[in-house]
PDB file of N, CA and C in Angstrom:
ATOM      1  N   UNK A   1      81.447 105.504  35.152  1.00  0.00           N
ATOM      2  CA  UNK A   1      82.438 105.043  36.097  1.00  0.00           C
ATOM      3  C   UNK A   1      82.132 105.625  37.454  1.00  0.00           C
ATOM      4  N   UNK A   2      82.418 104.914  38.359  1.00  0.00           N
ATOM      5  CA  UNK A   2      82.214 104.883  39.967  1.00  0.00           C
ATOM      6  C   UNK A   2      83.549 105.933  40.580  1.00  0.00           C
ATOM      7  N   UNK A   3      82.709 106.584  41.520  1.00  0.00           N
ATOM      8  CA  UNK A   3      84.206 107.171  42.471  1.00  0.00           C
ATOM      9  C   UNK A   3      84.789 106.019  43.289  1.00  0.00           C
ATOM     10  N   UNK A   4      86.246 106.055  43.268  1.00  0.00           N
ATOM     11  CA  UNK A   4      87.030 105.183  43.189  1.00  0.00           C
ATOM     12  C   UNK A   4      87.094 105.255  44.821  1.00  0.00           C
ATOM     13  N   UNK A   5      87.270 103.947  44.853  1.00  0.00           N
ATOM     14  CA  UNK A   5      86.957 103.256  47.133  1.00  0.00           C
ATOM     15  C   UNK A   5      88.208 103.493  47.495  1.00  0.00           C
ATOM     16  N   UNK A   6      88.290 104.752  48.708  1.00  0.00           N
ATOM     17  CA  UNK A   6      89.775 104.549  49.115  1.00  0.00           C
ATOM     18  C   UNK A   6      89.634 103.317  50.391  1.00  0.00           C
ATOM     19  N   UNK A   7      91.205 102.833  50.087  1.00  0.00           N
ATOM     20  CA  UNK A   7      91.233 101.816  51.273  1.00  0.00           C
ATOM     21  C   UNK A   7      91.784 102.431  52.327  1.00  0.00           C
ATOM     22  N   UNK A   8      90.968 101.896  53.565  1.00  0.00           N
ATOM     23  CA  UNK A   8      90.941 102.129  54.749  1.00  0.00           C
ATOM     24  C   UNK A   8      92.603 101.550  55.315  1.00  0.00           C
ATOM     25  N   UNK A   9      92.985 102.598  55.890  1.00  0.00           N
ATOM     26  CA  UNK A   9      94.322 102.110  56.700  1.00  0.00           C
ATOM     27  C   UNK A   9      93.870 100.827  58.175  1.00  0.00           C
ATOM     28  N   UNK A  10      94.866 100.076  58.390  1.00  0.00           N
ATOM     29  CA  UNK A  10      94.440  99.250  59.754  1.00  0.00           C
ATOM     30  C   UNK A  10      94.872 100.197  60.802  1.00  0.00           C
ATOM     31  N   UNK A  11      94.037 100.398  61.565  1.00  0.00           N
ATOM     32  CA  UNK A  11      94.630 101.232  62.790  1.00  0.00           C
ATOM     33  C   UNK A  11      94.719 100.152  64.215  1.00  0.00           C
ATOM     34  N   UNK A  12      94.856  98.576  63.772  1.00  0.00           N
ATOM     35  CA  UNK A  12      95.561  97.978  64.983  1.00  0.00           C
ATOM     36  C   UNK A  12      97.133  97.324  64.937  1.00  0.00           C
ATOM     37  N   UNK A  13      97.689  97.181  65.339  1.00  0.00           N
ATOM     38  CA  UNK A  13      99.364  96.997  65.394  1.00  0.00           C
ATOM     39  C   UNK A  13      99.353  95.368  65.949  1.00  0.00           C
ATOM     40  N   UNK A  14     100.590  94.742  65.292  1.00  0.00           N
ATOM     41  CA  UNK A  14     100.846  93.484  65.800  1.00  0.00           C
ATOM     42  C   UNK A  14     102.274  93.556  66.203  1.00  0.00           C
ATOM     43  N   UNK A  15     101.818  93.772  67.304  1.00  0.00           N
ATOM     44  CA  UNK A  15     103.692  93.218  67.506  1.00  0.00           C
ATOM     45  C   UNK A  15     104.325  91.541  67.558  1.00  0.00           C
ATOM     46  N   UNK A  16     105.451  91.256  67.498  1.00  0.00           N
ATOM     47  CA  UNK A  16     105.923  90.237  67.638  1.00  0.00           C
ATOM     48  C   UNK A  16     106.463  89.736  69.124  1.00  0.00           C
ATOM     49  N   UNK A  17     106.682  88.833  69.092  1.00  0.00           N
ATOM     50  CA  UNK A  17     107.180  88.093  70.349  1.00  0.00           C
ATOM     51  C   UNK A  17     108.658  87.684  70.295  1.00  0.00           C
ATOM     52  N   UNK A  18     109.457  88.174  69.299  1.00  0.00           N
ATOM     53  CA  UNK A  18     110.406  87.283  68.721  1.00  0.00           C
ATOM     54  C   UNK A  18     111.277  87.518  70.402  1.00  0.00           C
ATOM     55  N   UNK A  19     112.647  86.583  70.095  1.00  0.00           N
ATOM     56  CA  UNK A  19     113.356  86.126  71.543  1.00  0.00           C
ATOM     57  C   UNK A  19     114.382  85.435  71.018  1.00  0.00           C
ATOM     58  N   UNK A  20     115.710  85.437  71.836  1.00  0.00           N
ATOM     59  CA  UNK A  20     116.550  84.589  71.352  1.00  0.00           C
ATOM     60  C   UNK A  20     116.277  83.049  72.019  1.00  0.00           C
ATOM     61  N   UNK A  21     116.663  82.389  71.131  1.00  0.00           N
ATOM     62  CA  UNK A  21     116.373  81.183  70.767  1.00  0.00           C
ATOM     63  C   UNK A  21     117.405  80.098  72.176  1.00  0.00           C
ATOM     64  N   UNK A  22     116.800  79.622  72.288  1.00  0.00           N
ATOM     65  CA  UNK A  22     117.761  78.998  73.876  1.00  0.00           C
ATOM     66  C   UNK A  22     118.722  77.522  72.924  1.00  0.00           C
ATOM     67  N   UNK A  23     118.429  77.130  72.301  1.00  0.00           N
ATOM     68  CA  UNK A  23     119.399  76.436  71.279  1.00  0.00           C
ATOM     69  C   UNK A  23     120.478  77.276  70.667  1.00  0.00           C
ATOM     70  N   UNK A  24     120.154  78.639  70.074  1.00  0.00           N
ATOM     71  CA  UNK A  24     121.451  79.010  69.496  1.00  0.00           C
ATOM     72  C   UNK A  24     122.190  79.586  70.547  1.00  0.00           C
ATOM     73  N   UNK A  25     121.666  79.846  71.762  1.00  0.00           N
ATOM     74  CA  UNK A  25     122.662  80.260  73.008  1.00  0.00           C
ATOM     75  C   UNK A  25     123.345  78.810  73.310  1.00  0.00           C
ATOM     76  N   UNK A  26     122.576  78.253  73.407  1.00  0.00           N
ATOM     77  CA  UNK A  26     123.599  76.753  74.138  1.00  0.00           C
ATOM     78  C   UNK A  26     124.876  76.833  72.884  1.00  0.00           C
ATOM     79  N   UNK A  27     124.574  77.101  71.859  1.00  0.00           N
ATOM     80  CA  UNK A  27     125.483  76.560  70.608  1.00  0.00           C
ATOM     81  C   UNK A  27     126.839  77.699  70.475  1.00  0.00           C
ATOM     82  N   UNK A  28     126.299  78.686  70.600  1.00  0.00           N
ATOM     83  CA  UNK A  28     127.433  79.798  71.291  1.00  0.00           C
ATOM     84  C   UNK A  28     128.070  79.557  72.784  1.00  0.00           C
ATOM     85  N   UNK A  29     127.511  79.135  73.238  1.00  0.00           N
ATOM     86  CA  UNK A  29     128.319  78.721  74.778  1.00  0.00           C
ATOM     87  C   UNK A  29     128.919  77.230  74.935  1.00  0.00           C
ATOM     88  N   UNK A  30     129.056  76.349  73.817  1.00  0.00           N
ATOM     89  CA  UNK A  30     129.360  75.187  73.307  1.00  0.00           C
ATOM     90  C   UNK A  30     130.555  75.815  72.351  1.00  0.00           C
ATOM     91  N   UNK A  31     130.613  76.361  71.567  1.00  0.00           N
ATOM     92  CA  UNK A  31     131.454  77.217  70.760  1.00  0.00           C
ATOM     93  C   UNK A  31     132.269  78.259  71.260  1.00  0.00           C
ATOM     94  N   UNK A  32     132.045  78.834  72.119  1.00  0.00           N
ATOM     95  CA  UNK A  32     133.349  79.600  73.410  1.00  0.00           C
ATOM     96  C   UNK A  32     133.993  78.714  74.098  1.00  0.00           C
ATOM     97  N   UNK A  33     133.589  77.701  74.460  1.00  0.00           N
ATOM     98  CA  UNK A  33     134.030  76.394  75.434  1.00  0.00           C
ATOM     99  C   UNK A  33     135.017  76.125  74.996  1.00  0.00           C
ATOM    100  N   UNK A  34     134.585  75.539  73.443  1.00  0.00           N
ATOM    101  CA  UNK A  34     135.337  74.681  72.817  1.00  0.00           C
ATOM    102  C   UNK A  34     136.569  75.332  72.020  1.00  0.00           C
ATOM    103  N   UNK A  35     136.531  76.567  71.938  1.00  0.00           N
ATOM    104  CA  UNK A  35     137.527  77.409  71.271  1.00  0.00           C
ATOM    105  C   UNK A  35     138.317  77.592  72.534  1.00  0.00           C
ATOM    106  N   UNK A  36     138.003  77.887  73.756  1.00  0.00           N
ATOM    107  CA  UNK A  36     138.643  77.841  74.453  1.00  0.00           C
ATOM    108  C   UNK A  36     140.078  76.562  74.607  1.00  0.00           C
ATOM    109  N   UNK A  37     138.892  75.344  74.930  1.00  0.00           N
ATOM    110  CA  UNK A  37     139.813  74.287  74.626  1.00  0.00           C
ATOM    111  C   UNK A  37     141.003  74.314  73.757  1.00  0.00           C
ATOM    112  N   UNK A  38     140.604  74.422  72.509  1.00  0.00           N
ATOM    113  CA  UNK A  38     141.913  74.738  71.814  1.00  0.00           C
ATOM    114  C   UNK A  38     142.898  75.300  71.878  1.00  0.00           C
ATOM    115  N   UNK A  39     142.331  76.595  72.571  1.00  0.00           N
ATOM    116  CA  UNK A  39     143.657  77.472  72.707  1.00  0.00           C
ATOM    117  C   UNK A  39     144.321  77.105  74.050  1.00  0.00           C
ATOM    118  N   UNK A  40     143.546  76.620  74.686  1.00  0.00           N
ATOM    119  CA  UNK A  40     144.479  75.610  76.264  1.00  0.00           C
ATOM    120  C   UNK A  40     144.983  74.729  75.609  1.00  0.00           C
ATOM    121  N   UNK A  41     144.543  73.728  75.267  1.00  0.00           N
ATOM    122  CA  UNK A  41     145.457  72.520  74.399  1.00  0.00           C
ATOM    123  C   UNK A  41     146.682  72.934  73.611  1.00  0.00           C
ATOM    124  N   UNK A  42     146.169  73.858  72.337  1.00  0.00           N
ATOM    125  CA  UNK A  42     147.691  74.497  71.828  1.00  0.00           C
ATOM    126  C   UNK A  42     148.732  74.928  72.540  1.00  0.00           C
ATOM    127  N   UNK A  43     148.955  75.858  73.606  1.00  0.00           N
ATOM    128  CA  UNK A  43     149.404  76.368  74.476  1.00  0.00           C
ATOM    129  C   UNK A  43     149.966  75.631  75.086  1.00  0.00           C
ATOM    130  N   UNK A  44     149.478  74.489  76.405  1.00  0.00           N
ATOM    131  CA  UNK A  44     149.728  73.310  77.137  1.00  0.00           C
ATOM    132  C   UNK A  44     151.206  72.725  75.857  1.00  0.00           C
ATOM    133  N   UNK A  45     150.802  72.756  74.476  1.00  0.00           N
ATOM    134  CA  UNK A  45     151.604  71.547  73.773  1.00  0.00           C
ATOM    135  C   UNK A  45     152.779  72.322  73.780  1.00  0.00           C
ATOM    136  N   UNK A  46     152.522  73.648  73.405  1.00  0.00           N
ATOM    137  CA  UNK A  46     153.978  74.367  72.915  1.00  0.00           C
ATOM    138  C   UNK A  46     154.520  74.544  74.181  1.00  0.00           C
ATOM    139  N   UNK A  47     154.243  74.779  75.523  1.00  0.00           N
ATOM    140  CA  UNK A  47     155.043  74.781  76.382  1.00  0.00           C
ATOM    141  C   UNK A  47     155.541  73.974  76.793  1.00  0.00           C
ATOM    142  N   UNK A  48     155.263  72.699  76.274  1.00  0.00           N
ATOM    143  CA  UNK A  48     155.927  71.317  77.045  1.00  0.00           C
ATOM    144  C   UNK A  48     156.431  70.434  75.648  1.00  0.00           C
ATOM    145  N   UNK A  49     156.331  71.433  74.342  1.00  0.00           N
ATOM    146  CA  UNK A  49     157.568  71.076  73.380  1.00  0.00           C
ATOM    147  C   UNK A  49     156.705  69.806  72.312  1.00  0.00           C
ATOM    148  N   UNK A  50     155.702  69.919  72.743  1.00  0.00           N
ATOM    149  CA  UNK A  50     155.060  68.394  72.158  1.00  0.00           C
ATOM    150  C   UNK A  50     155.103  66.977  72.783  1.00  0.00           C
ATOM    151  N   UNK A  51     155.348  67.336  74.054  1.00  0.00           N
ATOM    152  CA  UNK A  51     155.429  66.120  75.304  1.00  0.00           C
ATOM    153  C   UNK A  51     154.089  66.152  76.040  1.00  0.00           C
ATOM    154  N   UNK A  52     152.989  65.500  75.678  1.00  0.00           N
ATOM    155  CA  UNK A  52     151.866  65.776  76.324  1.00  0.00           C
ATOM    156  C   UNK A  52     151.064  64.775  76.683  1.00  0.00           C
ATOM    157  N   UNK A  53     150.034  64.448  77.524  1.00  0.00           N
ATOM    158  CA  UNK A  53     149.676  63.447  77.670  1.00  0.00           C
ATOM    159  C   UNK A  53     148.406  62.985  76.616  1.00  0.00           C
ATOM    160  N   UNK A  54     148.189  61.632  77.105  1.00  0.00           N
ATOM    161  CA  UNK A  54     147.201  61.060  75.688  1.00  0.00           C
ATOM    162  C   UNK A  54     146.065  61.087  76.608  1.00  0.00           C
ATOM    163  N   UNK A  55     145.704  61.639  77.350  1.00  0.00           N
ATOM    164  CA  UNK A  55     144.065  62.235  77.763  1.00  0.00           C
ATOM    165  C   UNK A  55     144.112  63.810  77.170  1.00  0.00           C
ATOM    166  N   UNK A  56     144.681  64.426  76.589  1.00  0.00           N
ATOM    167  CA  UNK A  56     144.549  65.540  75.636  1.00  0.00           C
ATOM    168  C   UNK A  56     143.851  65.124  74.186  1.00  0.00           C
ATOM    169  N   UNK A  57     144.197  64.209  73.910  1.00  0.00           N
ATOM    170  CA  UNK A  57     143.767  63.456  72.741  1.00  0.00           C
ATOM    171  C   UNK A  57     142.136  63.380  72.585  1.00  0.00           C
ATOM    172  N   UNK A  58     141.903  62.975  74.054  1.00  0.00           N
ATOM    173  CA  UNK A  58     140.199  62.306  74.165  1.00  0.00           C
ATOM    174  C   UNK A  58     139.290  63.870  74.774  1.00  0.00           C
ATOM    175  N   UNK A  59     140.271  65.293  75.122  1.00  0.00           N
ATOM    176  CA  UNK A  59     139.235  66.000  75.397  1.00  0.00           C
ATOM    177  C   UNK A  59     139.186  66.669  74.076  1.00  0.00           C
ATOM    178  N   UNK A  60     140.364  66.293  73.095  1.00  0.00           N
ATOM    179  CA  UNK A  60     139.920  67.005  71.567  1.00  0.00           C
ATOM    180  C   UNK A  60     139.125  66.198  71.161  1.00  0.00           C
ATOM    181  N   UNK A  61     138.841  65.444  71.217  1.00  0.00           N
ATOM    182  CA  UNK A  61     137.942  64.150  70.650  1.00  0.00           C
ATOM    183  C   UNK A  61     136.196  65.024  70.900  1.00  0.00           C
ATOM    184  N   UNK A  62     136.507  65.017  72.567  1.00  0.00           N
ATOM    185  CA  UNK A  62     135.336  64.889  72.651  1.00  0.00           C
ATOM    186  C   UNK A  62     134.574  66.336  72.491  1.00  0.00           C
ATOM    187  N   UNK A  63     135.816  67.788  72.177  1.00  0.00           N
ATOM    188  CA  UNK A  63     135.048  69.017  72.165  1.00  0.00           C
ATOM    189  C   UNK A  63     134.703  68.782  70.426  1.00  0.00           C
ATOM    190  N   UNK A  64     135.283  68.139  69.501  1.00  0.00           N
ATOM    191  CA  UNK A  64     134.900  68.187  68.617  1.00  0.00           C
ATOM    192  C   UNK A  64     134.009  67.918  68.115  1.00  0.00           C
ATOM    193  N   UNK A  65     133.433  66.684  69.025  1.00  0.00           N
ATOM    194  CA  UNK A  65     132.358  66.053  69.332  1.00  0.00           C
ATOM    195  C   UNK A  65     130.873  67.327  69.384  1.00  0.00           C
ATOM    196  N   UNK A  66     131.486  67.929  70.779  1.00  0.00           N
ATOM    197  CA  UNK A  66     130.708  68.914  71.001  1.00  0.00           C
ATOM    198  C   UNK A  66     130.346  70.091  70.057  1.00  0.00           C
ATOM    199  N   UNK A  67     131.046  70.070  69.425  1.00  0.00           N
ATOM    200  CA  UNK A  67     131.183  71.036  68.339  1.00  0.00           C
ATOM    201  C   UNK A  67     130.395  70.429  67.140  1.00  0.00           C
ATOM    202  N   UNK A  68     129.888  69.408  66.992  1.00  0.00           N
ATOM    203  CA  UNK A  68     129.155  68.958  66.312  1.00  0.00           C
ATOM    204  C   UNK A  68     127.705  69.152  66.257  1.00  0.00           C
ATOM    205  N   UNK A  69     127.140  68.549  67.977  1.00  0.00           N
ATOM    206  CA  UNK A  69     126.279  69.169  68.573  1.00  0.00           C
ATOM    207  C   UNK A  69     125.723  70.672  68.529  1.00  0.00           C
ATOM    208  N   UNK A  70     126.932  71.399  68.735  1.00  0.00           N
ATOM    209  CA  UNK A  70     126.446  72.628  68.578  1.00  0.00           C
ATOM    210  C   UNK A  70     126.122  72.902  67.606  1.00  0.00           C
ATOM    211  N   UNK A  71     126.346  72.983  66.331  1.00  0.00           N
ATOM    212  CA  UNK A  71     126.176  73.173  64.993  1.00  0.00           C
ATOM    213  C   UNK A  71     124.653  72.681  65.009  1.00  0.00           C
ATOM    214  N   UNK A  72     124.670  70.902  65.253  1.00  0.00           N
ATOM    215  CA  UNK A  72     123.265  70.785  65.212  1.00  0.00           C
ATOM    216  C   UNK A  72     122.228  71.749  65.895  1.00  0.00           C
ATOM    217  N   UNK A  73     122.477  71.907  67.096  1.00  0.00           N
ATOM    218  CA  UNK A  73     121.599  72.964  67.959  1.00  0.00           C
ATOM    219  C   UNK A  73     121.410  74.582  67.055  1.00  0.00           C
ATOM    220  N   UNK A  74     122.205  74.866  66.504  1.00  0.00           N
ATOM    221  CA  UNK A  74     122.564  76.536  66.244  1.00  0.00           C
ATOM    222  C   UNK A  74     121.317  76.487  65.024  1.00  0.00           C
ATOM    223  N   UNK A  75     121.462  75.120  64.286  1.00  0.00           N
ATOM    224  CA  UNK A  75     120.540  74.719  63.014  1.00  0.00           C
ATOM    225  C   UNK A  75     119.221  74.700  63.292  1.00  0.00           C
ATOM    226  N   UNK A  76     119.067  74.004  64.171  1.00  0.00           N
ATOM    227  CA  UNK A  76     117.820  73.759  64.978  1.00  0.00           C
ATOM    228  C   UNK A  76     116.822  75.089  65.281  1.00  0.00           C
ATOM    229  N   UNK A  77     117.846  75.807  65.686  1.00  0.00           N
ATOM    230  CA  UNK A  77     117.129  77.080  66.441  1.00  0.00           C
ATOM    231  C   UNK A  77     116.934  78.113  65.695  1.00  0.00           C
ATOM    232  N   UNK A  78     117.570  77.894  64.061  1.00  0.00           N
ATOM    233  CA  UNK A  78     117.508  78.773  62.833  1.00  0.00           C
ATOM    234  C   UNK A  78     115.821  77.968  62.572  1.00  0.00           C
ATOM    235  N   UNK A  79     115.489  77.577  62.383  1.00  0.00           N
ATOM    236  CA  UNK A  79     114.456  76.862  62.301  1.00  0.00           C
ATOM    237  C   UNK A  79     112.816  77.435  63.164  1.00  0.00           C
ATOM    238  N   UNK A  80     113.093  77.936  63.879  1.00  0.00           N
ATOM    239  CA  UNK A  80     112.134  78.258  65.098  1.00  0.00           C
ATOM    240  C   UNK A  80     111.685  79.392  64.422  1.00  0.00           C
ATOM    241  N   UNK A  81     110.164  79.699  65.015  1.00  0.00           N
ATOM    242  CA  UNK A  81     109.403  80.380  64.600  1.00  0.00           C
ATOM    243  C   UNK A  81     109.566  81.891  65.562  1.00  0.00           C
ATOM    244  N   UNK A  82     109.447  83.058  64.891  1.00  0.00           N
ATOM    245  CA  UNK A  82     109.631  84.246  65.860  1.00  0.00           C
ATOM    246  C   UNK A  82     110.782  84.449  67.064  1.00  0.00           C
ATOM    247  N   UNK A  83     111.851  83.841  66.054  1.00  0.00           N
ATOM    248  CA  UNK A  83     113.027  83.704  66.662  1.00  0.00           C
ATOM    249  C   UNK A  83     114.240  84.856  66.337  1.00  0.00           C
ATOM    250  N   UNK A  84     115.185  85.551  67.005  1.00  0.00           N
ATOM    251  CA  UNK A  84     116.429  86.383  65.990  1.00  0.00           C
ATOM    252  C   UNK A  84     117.185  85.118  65.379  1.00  0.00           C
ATOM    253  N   UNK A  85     117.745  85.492  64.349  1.00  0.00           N
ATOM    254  CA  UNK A  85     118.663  84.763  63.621  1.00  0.00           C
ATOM    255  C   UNK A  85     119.974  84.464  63.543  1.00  0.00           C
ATOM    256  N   UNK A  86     120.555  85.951  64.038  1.00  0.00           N
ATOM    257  CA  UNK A  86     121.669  86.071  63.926  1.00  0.00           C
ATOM    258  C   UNK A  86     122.629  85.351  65.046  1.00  0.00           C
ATOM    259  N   UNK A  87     121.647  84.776  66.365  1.00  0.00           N
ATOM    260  CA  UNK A  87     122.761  84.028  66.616  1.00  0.00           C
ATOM    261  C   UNK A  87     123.342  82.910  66.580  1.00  0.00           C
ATOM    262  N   UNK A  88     121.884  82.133  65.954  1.00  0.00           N
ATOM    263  CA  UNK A  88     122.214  80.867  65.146  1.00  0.00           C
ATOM    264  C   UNK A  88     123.230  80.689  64.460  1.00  0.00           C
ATOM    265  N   UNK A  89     123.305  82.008  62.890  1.00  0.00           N
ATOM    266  CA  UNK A  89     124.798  81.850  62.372  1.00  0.00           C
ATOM    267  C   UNK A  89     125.529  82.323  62.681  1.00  0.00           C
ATOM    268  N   UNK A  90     125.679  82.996  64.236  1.00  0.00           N
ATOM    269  CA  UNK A  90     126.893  83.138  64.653  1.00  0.00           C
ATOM    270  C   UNK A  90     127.456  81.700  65.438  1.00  0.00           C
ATOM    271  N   UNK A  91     126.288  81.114  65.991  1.00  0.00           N
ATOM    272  CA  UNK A  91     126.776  79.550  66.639  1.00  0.00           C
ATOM    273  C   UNK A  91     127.542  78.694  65.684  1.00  0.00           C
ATOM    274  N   UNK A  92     126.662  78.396  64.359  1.00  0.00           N
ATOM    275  CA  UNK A  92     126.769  78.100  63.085  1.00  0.00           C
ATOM    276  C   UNK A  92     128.383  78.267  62.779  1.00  0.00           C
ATOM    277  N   UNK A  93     128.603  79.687  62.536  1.00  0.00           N
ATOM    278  CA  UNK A  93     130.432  80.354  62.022  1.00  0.00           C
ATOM    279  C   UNK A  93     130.887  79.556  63.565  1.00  0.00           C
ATOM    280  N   UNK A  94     130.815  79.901  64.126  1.00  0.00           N
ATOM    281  CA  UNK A  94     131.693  79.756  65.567  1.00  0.00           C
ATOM    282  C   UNK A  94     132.350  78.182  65.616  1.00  0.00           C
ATOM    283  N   UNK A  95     131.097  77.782  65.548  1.00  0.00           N
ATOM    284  CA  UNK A  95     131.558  75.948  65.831  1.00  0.00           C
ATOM    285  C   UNK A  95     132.216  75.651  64.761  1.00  0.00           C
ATOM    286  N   UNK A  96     131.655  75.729  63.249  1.00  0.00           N
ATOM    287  CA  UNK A  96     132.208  75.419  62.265  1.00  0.00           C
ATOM    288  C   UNK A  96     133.626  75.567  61.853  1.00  0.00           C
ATOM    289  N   UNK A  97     133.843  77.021  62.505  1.00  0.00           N
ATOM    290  CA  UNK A  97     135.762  77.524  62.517  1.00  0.00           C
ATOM    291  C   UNK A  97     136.559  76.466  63.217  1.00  0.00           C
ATOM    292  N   UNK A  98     135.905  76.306  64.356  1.00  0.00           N
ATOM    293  CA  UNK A  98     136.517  75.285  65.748  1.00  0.00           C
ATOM    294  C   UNK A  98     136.604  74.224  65.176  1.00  0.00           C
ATOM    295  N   UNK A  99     135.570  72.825  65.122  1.00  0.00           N
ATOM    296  CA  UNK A  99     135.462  71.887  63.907  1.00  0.00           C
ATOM    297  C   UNK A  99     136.727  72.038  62.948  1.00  0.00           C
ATOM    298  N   UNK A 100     136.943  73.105  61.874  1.00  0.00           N
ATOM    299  CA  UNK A 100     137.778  72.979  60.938  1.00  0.00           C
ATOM    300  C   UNK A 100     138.734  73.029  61.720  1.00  0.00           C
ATOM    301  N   UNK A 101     139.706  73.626  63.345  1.00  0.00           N
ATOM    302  CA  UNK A 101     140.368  73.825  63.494  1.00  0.00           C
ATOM    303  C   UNK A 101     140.965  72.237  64.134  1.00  0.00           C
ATOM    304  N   UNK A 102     139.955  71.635  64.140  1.00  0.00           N
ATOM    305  CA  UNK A 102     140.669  70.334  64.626  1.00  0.00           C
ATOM    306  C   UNK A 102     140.825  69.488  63.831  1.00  0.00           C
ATOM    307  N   UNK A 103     139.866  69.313  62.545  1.00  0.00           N
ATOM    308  CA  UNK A 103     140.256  68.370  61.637  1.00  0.00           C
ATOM    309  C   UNK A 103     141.867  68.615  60.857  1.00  0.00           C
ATOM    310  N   UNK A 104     142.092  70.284  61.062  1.00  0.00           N
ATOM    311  CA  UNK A 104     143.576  70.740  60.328  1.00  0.00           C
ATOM    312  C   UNK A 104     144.294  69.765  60.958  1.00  0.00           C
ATOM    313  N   UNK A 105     144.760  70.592  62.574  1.00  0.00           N
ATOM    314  CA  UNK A 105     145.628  69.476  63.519  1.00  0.00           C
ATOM    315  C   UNK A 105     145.242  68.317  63.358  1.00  0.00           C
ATOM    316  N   UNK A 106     144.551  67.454  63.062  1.00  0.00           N
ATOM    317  CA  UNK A 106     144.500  66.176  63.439  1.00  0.00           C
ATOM    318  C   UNK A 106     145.015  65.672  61.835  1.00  0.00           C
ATOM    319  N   UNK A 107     144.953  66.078  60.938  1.00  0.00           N
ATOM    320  CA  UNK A 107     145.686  65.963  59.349  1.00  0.00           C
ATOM    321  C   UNK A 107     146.940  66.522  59.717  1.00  0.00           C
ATOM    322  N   UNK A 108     147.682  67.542  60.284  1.00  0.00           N
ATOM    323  CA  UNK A 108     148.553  67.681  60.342  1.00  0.00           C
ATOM    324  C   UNK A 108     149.586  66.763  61.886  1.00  0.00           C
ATOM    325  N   UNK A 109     148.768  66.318  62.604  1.00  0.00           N
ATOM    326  CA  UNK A 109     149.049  65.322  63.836  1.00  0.00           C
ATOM    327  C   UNK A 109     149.766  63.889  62.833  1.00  0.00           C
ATOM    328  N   UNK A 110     148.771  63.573  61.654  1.00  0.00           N
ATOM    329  CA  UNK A 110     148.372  62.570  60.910  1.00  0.00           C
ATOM    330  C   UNK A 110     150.316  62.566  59.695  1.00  0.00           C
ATOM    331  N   UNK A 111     150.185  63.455  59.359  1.00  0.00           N
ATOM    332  CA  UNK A 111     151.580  63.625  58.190  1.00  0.00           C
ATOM    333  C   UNK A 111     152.686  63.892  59.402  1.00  0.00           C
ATOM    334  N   UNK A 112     152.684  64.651  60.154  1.00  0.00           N
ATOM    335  CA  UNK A 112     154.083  65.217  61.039  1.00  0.00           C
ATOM    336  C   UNK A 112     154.342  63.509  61.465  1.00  0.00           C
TER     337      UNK A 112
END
């Protein structure tokens, strides 16, 4: 039997490039927006008793909308190579809460 080959350590280093991802930022700043919205809209309703106008209707429409988008984007950017992650599923949780928070009201818009 042979004396046994030690293996040689690598003595060069790779670092990474990783970076946050400019999709899961849009999707977090699509997801503050839109939470925002809500809590202006809720607010706006209870102070005026449930007397509100029907262009409130079309900017829930359309953040929910947005909130869709974002999700897609937050997904997107989970996807990317040498990317952080975590703020994808924080875009991901964020929009998704918002989203559920309008389909509630709009089921409960729907029975009241």
């Amino acid at each position: 039997m042979g004396k046994p080959v030690k293996i040689r350590k690598k003595k060069s280093f790779m670092f990474t490039t990783r970076h946050y991802s400019f999709m899961s930022i849009i999707g977090i700043l699509i997801g503050l927006f839109c939470a925002l919205v809500i809590a202006t809209m809720v607010l706006f309703s209870y102070r005026n008793e449930g007397n509100i106008q029907a262009s409130f209707g079309g900017v829930g429409l359309f953040s929910a909308c947005l909130n869709i988008i974002a999700i897609i984007c937050s997904s997107i950017s989970i996807n990317e190579r040498d990317v952080y992650i975590t703020p994808g599923i924080v875009g991901i949780v964020l929009n998704g809460v918002t989203l559920l928070a309008w389909i509630v009201m709009m089921i409960l818009a729907f029975i009241a």
